[in-house]
Protein backbone atom coordinates (compact mmCIF):
# COMPACT_ATOMS: atom_id res chain seq x y z
CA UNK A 1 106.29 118.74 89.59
CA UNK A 2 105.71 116.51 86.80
CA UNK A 3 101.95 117.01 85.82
CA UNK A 4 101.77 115.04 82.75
CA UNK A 5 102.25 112.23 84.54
CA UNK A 6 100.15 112.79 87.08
CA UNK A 7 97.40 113.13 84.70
CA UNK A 8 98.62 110.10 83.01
CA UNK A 9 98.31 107.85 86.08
CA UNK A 10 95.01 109.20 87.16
CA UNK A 11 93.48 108.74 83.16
CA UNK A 12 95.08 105.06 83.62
CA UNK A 13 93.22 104.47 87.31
CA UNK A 14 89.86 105.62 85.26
CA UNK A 15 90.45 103.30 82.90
CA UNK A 16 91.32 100.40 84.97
CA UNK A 17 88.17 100.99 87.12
CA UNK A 18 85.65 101.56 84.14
CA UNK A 19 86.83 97.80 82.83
CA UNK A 20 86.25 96.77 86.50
CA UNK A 21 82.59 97.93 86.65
CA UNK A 22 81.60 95.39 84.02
CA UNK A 23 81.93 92.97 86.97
CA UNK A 24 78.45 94.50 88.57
CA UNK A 25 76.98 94.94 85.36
CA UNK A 26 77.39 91.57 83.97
CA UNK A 27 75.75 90.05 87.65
CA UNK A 28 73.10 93.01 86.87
CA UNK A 29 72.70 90.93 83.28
CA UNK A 30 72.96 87.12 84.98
CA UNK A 31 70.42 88.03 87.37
CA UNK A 32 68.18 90.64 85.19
CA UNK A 33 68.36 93.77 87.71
CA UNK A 34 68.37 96.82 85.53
CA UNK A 35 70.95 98.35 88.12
CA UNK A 36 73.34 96.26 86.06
CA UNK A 37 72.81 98.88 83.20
CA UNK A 38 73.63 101.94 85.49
CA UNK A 39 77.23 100.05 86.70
CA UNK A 40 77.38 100.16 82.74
CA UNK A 41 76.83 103.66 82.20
CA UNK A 42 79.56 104.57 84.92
CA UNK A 43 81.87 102.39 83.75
CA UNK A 44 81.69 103.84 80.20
CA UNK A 45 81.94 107.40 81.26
CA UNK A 46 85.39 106.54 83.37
CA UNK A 47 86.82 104.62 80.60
CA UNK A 48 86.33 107.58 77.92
CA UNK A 49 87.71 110.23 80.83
CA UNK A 50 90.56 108.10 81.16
CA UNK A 51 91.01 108.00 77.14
CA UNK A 52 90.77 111.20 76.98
CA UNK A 53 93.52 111.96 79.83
CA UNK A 54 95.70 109.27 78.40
CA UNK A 55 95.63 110.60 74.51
CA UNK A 56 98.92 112.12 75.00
CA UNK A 57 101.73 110.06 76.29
CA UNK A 58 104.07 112.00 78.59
CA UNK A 59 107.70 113.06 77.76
CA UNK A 60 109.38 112.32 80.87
CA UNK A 61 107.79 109.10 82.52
CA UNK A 62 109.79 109.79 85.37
CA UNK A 63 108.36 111.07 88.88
CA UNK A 64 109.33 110.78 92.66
CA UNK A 65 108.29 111.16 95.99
CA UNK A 66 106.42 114.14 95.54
CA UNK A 67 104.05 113.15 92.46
CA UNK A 68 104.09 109.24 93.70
CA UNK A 69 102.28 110.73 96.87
CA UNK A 70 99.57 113.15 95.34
CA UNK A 71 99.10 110.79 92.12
CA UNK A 72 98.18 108.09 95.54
CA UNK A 73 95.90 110.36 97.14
CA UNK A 74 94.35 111.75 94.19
CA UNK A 75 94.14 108.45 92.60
CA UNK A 76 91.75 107.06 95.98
CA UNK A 77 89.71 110.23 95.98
CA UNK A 78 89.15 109.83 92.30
CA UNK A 79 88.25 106.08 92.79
CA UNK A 80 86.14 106.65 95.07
CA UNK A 81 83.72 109.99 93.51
CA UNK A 82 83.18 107.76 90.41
CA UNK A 83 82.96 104.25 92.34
CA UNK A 84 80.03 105.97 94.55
CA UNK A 85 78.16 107.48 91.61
CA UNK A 86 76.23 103.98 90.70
CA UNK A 87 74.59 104.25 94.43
CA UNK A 88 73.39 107.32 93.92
CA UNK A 89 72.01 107.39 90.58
CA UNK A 90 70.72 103.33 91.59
CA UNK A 91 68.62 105.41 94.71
CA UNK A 92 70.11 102.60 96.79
CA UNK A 93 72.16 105.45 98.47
CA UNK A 94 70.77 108.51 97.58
CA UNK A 95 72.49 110.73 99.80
CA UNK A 96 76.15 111.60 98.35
CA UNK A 97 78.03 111.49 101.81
CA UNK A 98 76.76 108.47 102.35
CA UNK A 99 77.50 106.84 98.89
CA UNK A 100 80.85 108.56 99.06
CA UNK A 101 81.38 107.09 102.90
CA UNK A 102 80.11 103.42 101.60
CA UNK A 103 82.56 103.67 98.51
CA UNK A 104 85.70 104.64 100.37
CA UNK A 105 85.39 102.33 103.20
CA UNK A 106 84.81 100.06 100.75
CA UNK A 107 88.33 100.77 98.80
CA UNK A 108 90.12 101.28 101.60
CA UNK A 109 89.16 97.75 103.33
CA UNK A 110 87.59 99.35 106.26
CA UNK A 111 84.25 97.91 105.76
CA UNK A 112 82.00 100.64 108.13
CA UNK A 113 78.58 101.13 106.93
CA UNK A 114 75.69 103.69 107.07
CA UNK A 115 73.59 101.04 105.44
CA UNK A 116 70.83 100.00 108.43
CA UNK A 117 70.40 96.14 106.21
CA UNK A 118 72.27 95.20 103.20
CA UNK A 119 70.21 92.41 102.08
CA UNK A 120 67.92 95.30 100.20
CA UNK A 121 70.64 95.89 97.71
CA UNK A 122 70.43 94.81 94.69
CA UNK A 123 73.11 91.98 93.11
CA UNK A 124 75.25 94.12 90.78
CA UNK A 125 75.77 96.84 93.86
CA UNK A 126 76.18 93.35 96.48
CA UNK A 127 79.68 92.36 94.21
CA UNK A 128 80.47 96.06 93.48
CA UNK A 129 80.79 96.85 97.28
CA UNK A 130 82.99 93.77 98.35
CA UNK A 131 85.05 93.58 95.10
CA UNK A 132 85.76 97.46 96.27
CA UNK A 133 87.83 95.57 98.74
CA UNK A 134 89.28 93.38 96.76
CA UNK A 135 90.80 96.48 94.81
CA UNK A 136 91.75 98.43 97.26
CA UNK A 137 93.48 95.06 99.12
CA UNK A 138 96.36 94.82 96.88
CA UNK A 139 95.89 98.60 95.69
CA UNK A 140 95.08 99.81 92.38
CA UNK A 141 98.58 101.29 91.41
CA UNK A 142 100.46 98.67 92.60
CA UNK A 143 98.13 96.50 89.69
CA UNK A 144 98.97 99.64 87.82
CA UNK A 145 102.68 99.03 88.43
CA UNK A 146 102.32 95.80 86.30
CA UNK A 147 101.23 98.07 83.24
CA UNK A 148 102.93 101.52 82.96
CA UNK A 149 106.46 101.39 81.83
CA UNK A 150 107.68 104.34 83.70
CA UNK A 151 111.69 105.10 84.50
CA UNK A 152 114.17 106.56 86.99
CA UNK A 153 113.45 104.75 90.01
CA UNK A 154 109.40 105.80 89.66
CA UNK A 155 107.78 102.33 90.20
CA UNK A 156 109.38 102.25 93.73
CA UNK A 157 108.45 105.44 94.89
CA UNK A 158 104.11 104.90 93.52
CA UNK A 159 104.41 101.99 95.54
CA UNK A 160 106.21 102.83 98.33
CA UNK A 161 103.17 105.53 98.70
CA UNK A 162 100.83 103.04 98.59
CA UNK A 163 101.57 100.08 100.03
CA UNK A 164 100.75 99.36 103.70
CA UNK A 165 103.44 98.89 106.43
CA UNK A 166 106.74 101.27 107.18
CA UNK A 167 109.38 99.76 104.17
CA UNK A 168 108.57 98.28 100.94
CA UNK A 169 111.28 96.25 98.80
CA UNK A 170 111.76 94.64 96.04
CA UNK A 171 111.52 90.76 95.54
CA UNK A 172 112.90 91.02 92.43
CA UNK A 173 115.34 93.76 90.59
CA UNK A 174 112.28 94.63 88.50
CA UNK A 175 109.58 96.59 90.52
CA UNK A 176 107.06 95.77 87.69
CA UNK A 177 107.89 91.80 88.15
CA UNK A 178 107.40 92.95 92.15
CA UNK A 179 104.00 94.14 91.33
CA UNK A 180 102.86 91.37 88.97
CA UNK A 181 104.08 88.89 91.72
CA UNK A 182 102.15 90.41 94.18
CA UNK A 183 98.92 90.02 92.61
CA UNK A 184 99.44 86.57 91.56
CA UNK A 185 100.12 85.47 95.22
CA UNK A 186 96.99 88.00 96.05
CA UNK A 187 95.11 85.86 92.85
CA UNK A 188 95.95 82.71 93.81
CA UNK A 189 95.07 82.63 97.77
CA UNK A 190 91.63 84.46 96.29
CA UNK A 191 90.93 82.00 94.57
CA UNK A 192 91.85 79.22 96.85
CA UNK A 193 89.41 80.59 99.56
CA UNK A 194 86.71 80.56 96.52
CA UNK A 195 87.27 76.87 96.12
CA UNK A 196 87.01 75.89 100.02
CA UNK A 197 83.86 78.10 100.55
CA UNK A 198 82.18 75.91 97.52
CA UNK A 199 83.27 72.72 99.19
CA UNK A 200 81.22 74.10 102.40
CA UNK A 201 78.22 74.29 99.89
CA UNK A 202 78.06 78.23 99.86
CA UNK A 203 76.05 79.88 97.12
CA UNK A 204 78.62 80.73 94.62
CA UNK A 205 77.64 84.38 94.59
CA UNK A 206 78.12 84.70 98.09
CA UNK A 207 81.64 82.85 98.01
CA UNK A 208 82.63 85.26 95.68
CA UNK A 209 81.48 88.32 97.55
CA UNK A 210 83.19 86.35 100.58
CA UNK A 211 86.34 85.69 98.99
CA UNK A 212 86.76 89.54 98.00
CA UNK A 213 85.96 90.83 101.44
CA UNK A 214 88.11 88.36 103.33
CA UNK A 215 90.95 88.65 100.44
CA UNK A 216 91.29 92.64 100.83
CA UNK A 217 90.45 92.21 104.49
CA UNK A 218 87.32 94.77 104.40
CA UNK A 219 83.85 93.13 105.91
CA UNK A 220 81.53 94.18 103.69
CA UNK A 221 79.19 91.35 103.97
CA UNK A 222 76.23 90.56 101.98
CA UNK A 223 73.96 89.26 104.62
CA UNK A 224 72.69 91.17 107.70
CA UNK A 225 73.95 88.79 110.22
CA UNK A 226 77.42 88.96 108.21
CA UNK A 227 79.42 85.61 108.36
CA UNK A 228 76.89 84.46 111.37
CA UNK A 229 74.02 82.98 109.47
CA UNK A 230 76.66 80.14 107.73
CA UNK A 231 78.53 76.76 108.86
CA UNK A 232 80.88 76.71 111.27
CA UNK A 233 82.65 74.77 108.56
CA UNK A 234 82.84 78.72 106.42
CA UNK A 235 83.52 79.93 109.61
CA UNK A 236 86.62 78.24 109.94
CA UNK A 237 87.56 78.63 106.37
CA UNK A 238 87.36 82.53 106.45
CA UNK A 239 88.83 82.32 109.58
CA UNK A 240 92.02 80.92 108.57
CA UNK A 241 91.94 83.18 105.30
CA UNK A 242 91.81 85.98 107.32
CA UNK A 243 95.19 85.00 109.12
CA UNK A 244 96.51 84.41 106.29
CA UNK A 245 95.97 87.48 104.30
CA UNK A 246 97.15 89.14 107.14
CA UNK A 247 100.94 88.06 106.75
CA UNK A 248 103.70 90.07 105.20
CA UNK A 249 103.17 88.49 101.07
CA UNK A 250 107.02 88.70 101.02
CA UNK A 251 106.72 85.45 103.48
CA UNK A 252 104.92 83.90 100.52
CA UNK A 253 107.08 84.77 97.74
CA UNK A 254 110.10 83.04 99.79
CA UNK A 255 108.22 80.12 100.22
CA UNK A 256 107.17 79.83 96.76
CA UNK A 257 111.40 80.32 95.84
CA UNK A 258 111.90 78.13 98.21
CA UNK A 259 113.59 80.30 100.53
CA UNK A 260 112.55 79.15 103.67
CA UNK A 261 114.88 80.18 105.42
CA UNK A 262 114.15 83.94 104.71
CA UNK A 263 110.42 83.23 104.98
CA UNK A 264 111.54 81.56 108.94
CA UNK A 265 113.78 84.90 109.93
CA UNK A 266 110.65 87.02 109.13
CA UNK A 267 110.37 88.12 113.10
CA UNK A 268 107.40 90.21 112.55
CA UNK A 269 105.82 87.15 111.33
CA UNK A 270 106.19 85.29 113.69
CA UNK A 271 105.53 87.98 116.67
CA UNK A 272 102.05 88.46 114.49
CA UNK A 273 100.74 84.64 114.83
CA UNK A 274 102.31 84.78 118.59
CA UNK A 275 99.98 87.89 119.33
CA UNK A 276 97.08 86.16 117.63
CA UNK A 277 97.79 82.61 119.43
CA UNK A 278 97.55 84.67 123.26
CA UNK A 279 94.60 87.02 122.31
CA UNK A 280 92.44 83.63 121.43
CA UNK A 281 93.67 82.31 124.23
CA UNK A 282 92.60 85.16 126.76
CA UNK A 283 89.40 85.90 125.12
CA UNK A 284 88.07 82.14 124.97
CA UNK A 285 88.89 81.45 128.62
CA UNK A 286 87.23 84.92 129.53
CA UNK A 287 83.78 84.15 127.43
CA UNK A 288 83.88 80.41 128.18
CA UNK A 289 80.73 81.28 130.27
CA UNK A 290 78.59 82.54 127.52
CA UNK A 291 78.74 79.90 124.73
CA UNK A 292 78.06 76.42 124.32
CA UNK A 293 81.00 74.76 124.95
CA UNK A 294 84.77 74.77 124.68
CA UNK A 295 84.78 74.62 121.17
CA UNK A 296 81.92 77.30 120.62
CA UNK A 297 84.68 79.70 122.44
CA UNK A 298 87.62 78.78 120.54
CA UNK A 299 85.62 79.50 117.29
CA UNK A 300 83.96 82.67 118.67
CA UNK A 301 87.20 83.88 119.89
CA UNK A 302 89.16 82.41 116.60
CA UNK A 303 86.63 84.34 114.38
CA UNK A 304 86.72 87.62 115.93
CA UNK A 305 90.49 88.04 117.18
CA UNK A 306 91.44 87.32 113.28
CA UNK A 307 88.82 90.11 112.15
CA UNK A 308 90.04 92.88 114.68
CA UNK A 309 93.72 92.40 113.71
CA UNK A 310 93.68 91.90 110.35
CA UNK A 311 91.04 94.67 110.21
CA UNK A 312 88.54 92.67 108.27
CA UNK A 313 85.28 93.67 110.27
CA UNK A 314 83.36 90.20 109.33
CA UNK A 315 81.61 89.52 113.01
CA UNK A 316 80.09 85.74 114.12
CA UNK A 317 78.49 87.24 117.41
CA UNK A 318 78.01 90.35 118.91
CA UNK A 319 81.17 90.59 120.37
CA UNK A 320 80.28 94.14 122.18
CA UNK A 321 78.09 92.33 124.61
CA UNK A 322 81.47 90.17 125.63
CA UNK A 323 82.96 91.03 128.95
CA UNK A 324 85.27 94.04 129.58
CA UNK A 325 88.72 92.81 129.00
CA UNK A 326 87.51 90.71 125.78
CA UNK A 327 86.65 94.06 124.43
CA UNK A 328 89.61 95.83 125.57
CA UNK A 329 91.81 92.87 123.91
CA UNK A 330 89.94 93.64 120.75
CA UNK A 331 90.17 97.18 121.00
CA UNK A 332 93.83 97.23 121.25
CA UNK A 333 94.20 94.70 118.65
CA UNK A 334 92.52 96.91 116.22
CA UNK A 335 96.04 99.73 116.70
CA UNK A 336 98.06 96.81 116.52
CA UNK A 337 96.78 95.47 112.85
CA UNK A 338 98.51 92.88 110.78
CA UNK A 339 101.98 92.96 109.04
CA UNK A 340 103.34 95.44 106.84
CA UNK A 341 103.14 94.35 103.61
CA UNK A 342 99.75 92.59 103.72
CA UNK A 343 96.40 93.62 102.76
CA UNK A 344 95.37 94.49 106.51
CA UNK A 345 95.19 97.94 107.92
CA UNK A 346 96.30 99.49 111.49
CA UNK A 347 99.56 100.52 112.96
CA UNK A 348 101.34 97.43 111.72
CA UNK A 349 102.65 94.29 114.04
CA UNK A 350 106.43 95.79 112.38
CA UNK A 351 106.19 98.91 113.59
CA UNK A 352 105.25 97.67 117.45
CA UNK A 353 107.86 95.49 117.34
CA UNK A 354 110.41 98.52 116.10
CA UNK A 355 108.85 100.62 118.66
CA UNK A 356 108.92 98.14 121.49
CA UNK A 357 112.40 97.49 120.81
CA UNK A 358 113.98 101.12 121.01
CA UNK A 359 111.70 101.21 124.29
CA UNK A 360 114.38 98.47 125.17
CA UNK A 361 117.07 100.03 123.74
CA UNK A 362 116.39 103.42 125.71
CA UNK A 363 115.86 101.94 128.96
CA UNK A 364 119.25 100.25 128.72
CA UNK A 365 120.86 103.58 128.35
CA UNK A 366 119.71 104.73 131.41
CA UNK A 367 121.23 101.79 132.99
CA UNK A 368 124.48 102.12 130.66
CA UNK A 369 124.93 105.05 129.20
CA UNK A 370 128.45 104.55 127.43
CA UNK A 371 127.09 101.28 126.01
CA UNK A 372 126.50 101.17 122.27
CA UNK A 373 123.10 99.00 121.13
CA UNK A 374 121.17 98.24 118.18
CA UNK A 375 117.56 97.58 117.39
CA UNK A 376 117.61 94.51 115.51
CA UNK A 377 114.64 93.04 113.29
CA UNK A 378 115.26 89.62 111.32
CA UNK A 379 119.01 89.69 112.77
CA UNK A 380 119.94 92.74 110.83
CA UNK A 381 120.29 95.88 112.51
CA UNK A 382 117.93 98.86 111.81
CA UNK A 383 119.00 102.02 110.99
CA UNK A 384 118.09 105.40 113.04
CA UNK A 385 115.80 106.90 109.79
CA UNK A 386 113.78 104.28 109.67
CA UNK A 387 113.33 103.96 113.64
CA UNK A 388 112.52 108.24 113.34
CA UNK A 389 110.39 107.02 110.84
CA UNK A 390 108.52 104.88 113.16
CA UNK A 391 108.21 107.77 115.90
CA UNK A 392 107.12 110.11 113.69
CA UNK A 393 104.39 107.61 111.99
CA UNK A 394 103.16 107.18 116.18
CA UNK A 395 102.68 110.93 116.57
CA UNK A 396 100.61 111.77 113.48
CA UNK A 397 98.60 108.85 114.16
CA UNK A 398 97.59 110.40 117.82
CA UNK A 399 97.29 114.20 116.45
CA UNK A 400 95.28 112.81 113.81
CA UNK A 401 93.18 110.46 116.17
CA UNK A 402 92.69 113.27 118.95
CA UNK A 403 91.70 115.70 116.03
CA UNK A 404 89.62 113.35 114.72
CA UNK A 405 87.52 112.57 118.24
CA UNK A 406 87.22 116.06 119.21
CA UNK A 407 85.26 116.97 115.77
CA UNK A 408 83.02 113.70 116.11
CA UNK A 409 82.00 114.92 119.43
CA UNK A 410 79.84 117.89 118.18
CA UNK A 411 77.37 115.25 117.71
CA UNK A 412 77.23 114.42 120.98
CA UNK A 413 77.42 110.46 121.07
CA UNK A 414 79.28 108.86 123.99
CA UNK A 415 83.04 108.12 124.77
CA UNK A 416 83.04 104.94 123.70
CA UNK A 417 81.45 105.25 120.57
CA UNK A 418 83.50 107.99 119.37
CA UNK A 419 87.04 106.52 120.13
CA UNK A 420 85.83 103.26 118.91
CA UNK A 421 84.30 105.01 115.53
CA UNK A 422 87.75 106.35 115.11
CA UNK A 423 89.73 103.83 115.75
CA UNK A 424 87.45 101.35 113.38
CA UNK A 425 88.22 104.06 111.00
CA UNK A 426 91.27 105.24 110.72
CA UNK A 427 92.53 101.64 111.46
CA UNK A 428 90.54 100.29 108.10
CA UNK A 429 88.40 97.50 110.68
CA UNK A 430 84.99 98.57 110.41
CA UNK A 431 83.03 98.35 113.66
CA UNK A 432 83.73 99.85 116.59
CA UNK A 433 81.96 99.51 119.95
CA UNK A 434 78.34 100.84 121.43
CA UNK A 435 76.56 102.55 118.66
CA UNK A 436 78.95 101.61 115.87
CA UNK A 437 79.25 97.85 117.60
CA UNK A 438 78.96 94.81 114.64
CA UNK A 439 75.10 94.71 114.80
CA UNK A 440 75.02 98.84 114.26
CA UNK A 441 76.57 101.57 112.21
CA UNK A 442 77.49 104.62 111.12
CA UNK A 443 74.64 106.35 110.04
CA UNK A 444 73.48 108.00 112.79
CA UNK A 445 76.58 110.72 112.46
CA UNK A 446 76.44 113.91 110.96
CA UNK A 447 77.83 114.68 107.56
CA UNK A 448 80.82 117.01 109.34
CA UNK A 449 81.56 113.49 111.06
CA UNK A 450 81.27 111.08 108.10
CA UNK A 451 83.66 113.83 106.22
CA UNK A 452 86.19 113.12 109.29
CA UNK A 453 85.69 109.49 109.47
CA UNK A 454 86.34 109.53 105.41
CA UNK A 455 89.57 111.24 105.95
CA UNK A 456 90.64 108.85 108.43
CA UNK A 457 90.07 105.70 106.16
CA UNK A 458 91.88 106.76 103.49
CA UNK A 459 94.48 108.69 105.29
CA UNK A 460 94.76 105.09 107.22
CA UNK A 461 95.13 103.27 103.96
CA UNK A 462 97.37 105.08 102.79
CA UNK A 463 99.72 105.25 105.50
CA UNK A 464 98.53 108.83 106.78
CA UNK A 465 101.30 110.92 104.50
CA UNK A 466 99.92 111.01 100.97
CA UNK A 467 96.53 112.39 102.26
CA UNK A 468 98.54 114.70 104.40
CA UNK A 469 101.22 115.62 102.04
CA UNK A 470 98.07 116.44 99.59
CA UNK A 471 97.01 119.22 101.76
CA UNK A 472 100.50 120.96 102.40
CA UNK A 473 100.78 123.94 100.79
CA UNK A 474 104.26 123.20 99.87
CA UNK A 475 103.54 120.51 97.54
CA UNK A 476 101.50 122.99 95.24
CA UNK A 477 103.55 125.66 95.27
CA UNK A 478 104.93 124.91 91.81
CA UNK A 479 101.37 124.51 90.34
CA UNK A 480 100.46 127.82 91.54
CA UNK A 481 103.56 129.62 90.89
CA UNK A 482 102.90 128.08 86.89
CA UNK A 483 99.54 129.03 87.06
CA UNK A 484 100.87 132.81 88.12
CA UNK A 485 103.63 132.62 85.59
CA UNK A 486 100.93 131.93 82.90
CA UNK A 487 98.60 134.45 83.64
CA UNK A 488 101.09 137.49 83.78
CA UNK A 489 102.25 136.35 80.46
CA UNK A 490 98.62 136.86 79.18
CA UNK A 491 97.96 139.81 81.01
CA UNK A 492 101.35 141.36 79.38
CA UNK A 493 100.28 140.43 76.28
CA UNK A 494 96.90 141.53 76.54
CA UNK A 495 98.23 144.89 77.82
CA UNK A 496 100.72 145.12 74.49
CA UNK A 497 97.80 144.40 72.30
CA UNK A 498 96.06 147.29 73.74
CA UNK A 499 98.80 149.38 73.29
CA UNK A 500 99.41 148.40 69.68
CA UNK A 501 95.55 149.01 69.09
CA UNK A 502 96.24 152.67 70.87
CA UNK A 503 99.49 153.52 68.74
CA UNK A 504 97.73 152.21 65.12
């Protein structure tokens, strides 16, 4: 394994997120809260670790699989122990866990918190904790992508263990022109979201807040009430920009070259605004009883079916007081997720609609078993590893999800709340149902459980196999077997010496 380079990506991710924490402490300086000066502090001590890992430039800038998958994982982990130390030394989150739990649901856009009100934080932690989500939207290596020169097919392989969704691409030959693309459509629909919240006469602080949370799909908000306590107007507006940083971003790149006709054959696309267009539907005919009027439904319904599947986690109402099969439409939307190649989380609209169609496929061969069929996504036919792919992705997600409930249960909280906690988890949405419903959270589990419910956000973020692939021992054996190799050799030599000293 290639450690240099390892180290050299991981000094690079400190130093990215050390210039990021100026963010917080310049709204610490605008609005004169000395927790400005801590976010400071942190973000000097990353950027002079990150110096110091980066002094010497690796030899061979080339790495695959392997490295691109624990240079992901340890690059989130590593995020996320600096990006919670300003809570803790703050004493706005004094615990570690639950610094550590805020900070990675924060970068991995899941938006779950132990916090019981966040209008006691101060400003500079407010922007840190939704502009997590705006860095961990896009993710921080793909940004990373833009910088490092690195060689031999590397760039595809970093990303391809980071980005969301079961096949990444290139829009262009250059992966590095892929990434920099990426975050200018990412840039650009941030920013547009920024501008139509200010026309509805929101504080600018809080559009900006806003625009990060909706823009990496997370849900931290800054109020208690979370989107709730503003227009219908912002409603609307983060309703929309939910949707659409929920699509594939390759669908926006076409349209920008002015290949619509690519952009149209995009099937999972179009299945994703299909799915959203019945689950309104359903839900605002089933709560019709409990608002206003027609109107109040479609936004009610609007708001929260674009939340739940793009895995945001904003909330309007209290959605777990809706009736039963509102719930269970949310519920299910929150496996289904958004498209591959967004910012959302969960299993992916792409991968149901793979999955769904070698359900198809299967059942015809019972029917006729000499025939010969192919799954088919945007008219081209796909090929039996990526559709073992897909299988495979649908049973680690349920080992890990049983696991995962079974642990959470030692604390002895209901059905309900457990699946839900899970599912809000490892799906990067953010509330759940009963005790982890939109007006609670999670701060009434056990350390043991936040540790589980950590796991499953990142290893949801990151597509479960980096985390995983980080634990096999496999995937270390080199490291130890260097680490053996170098400490015979010493013990030899030691032994020599002692013999020389003997024999003189």
């Amino acid at each position: 394994m290639n450690k240099s380079i390892v180290r050299y990506v991981l000094g690079s991710v400190l130093k990215l997120e050390g210039i990021l924490l100026l963010l917080p402490a310049l709204t610490g300086l605008i609005y004169l809260e000395i927790e400005g000066l801590v976010y400071l502090m942190v973000g000097a001590l990353a950027t002079l670790l990150g110096f110091l890992l980066t002094i010497k430039r690796p030899k061979d800038m080339v790495f695959y699989l392997k490295e691109g998958c624990i240079t992901t994982a340890l690059s989130w982990i590593l995020l996320s122990l600096v990006g919670c130390l300003p809570f803790v030394l703050t004493g706005e989150i004094p615990h570690f866990v639950n610094a550590l739990f805020e900070t990675i649901s924060g970068f991995t856009t899941t938006g779950a918190s132990i916090l019981t009100t966040v209008e006691s934080l101060s400003h500079p932690s407010l922007i840190w904790r939704s502009f997590t989500h705006w860095i961990g939207g896009m993710g921080v290596l793909v940004f990373i992508l833009a910088i490092i020169p690195l060689s031999g097919g590397s760039n595809i392989n970093l990303m391809r263990a980071e980005s969301p969704g079961p096949s990444v691409g290139k829009l262009v030959p250059r992966m590095k022109e892929t990434a920099r693309n990426l975050y200018i459509i990412y840039f650009a629909l941030t920013l547009l979201e920024f501008i139509f919240l200010i026309c509805g006469h929101m504080p600018v602080f809080d559009a900006i807040c806003t625009s990060f949370g909706t823009a990496g799909t997370g849900g931290f908000g800054i109020k208690d009430t979370s989107i709730g306590g503003y227009s219908i107007y912002l409603q609307w507006v983060v309703t929309v920009f939910m949707i659409l940083f929920g699509v594939n971003f390759n669908a926006y790149y076409f349209i920008i070259a002015k290949q619509f006709k690519k952009a149209w054959e995009m099937e999972e696309v179009k299945e994703y605004f299909v799915i959203i267009a019945i689950a309104i539907g359903l839900i605002t005919f089933n709560i019709l009883s409990m608002c206003e009027n027609v109107f109040d439904a479609i936004t009610k319904a609007s708001f929260q079916v674009a939340s739940i599947i793009t895995t945001t986690g904003f909330s309007t109402a209290n959605f777990d007081t809706w009736p039963g099969l509102s719930k269970t439409i949310l519920v299910l939307l929150m496996f289904v997720g958004a498209c591959a190649g967004s910012t959302g989380g969960g299993i992916k609209v792409s991968r149901i609609v793979i999955g769904f169609k070698s359900f198809v496929r299967e059942s015809f061969y019972y029917i006729h078993p000499k025939s010969v069929r192919k799954v088919k996504v945007d008219g081209k036919p796909v090929d039996s590893g990526m559709i073992h792919s897909v299988n495979i992705y649908f049973m680690t997600f349920i080992w890990i999800f049983v696991i995962s409930i079974i642990i959470i249960s030692i604390d002895g909280m209901d059905l309900v709340t457990n699946f839900t906690a899970v599912a809000a988890t490892i799906n990067n949405i953010g509330p759940g149902l009963e005790q982890v419903g939109p007006i609670q959270n999670f701060s009434r589990f056990s350390d043991l459980s936040k540790c589980v419910l950590m796991f499953d956000m990142l290893a949801g973020r990151l597509e479960l196999y980096p985390l995983l692939l980080l634990l096999h021992p496999l995937m270390w054996k080199d490291v130890i077997d260097h680490r053996r190799h170098r400490f015979s050799t010493w013990r030899r030599k030691r032994i020599m010496e002692r013999q020389k000293k003997r024999n003189s």
